[in-house]
N, C-alpha and C. Protein backbone atom coordinates (compact mmCIF):
# COMPACT_ATOMS: atom_id res chain seq x y z
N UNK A 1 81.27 77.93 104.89
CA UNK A 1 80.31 78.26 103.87
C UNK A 1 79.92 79.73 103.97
N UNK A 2 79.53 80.36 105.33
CA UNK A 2 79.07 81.73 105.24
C UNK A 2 80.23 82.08 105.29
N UNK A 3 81.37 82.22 105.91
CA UNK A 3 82.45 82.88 106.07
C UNK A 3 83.65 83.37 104.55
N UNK A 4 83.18 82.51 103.32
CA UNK A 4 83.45 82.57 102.06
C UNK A 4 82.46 83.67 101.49
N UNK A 5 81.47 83.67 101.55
CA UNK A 5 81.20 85.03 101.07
C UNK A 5 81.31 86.26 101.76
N UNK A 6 81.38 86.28 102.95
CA UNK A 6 81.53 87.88 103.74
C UNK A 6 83.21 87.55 103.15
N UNK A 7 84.06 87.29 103.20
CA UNK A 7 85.34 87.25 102.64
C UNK A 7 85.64 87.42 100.89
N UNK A 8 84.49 87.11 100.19
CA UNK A 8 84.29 87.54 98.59
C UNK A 8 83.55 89.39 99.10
N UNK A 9 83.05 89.10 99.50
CA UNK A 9 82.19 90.41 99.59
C UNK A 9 83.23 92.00 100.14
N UNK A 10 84.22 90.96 101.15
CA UNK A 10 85.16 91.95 101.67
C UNK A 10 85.85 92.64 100.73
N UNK A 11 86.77 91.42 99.53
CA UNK A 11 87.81 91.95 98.73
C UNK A 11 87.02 92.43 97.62
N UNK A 12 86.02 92.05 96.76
CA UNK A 12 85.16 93.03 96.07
C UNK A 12 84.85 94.64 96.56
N UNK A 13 84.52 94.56 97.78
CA UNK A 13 84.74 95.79 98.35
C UNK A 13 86.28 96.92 98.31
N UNK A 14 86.98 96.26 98.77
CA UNK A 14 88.02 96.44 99.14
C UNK A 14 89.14 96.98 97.70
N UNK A 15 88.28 96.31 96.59
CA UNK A 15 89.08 96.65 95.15
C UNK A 15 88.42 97.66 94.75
N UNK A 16 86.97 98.27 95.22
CA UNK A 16 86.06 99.12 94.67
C UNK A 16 87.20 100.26 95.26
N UNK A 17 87.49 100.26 96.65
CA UNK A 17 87.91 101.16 97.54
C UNK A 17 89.39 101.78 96.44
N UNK A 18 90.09 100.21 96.19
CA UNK A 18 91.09 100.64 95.59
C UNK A 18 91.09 101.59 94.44
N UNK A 19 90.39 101.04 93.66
CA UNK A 19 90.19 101.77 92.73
C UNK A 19 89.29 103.62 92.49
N UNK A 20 88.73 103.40 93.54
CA UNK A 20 88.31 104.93 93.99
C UNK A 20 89.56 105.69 94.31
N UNK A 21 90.56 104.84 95.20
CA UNK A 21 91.64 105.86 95.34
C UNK A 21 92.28 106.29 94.56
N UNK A 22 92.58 105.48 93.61
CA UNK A 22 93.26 105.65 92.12
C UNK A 22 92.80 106.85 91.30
N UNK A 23 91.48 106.65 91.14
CA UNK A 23 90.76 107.43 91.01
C UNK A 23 91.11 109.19 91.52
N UNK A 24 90.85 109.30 92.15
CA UNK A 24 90.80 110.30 93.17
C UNK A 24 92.27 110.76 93.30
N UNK A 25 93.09 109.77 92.97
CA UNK A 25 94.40 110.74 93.01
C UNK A 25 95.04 111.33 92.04
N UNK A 26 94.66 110.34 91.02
CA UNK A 26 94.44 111.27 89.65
C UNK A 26 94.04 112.67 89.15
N UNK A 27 92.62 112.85 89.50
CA UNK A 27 91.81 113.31 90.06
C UNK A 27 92.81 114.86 90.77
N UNK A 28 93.08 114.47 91.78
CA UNK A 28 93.88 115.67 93.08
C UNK A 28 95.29 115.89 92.18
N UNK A 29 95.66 115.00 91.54
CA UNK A 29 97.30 115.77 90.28
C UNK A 29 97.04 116.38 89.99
N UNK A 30 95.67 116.31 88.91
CA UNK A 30 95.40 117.10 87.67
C UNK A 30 95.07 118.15 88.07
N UNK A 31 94.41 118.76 89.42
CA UNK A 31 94.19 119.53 90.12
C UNK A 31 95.28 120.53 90.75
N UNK A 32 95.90 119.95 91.09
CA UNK A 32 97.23 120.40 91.92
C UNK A 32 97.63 121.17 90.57
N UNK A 33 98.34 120.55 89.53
CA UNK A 33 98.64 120.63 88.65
C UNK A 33 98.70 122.01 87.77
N UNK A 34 96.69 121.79 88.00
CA UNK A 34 96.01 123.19 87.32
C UNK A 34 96.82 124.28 87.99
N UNK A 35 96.50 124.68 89.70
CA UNK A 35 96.28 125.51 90.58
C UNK A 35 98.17 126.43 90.27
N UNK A 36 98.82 124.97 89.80
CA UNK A 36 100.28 125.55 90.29
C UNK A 36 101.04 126.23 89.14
N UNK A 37 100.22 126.14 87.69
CA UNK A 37 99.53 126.50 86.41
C UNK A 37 99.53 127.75 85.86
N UNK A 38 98.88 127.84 87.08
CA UNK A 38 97.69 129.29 86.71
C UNK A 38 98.16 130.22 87.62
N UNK A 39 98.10 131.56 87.15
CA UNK A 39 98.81 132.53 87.35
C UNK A 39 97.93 133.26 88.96
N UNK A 40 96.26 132.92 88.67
CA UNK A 40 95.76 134.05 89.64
C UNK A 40 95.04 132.90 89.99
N UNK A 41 94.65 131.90 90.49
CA UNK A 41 93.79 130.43 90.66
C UNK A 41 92.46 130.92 91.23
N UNK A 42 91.00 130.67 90.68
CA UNK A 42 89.70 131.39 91.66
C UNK A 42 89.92 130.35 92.50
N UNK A 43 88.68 131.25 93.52
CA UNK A 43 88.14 130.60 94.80
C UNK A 43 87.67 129.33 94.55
N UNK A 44 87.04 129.17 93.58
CA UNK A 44 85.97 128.35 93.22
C UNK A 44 86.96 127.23 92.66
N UNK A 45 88.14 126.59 92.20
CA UNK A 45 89.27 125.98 92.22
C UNK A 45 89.78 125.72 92.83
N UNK A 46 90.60 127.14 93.83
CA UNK A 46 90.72 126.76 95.18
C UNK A 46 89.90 125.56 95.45
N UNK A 47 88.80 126.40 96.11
CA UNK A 47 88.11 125.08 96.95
C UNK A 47 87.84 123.38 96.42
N UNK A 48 87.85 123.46 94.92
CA UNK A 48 87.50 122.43 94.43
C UNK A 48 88.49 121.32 94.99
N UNK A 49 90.28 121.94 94.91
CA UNK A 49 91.30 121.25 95.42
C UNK A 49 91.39 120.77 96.76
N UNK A 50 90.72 121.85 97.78
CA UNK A 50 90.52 121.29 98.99
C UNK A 50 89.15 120.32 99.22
N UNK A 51 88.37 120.56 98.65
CA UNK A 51 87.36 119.46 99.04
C UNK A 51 88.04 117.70 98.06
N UNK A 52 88.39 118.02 97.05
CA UNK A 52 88.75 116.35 96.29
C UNK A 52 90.66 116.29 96.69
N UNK A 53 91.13 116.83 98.04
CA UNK A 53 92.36 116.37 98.39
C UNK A 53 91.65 115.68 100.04
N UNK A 54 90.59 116.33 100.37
CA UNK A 54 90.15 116.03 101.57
C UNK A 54 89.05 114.44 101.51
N UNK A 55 88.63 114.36 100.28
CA UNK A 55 88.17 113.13 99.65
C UNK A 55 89.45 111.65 99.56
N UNK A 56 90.68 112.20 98.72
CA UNK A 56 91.16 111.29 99.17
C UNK A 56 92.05 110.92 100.39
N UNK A 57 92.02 112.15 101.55
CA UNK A 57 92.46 111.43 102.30
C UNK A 57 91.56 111.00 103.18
N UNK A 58 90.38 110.84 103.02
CA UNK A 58 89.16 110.31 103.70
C UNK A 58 89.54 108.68 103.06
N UNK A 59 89.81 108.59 101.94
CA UNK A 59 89.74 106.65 101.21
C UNK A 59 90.91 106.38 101.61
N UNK A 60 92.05 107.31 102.12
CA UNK A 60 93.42 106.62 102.45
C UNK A 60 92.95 105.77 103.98
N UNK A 61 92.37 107.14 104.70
CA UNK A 61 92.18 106.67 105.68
C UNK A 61 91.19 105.79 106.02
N UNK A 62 90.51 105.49 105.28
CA UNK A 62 89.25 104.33 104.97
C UNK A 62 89.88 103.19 105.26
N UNK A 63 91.31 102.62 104.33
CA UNK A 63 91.63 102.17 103.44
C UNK A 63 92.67 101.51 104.82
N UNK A 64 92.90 102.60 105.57
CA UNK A 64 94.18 101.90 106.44
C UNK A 64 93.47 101.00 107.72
N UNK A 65 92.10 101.97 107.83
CA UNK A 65 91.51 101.68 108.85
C UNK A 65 90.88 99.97 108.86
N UNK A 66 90.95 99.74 107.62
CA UNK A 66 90.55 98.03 107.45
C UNK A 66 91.39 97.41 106.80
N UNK A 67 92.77 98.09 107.06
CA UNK A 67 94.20 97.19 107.28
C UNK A 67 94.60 96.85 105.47
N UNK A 68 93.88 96.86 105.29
CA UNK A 68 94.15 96.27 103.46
C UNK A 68 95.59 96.49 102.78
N UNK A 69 95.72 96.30 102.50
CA UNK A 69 97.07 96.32 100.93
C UNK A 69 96.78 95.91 99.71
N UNK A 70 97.24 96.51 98.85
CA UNK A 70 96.81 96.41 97.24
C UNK A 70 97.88 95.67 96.60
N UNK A 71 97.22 94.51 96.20
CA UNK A 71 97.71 93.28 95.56
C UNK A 71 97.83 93.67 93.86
N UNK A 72 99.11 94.05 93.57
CA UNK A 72 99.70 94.12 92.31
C UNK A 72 99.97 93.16 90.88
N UNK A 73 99.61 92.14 91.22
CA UNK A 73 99.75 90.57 91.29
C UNK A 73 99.11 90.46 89.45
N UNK A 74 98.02 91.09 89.40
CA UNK A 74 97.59 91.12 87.80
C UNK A 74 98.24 91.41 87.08
């Protein structure tokens, strides 16, 4: 009985996570993207790329650290 919801609560979690990464890597293309674009790239770009490439490898590593895999299945 308790062990069914910390286990709903896990994969609800766990799809939020997914979907942040998705997110976020999107996110770090369109970025990349710009930087490789643009002829003279500011600082202020620059950095934007290093702080939201350093974001997602913070959710990769989130992501590995509680073992998960993303169920394709829908």
């Amino acid at each position: 009985m308790f062990f069914k919801k910390k286990y709903r609560i896990r994969k609800d979690e766990n799809e939020k996570l997914f979907l942040l990464i998705d997110e976020m890597k999107q996110k770090l293309t369109n970025q990349q993207l710009l930087v490789k674009k643009s002829v003279d790239p500011s600082p202020m770009v620059l950095n934007d790329l290093k702080i939201t490439e350093a974001k997602y490898m913070f959710l990769l590593r989130e992501a590995r650290l509680r073992q998960t895999q993303k169920n394709d299945k829908d």
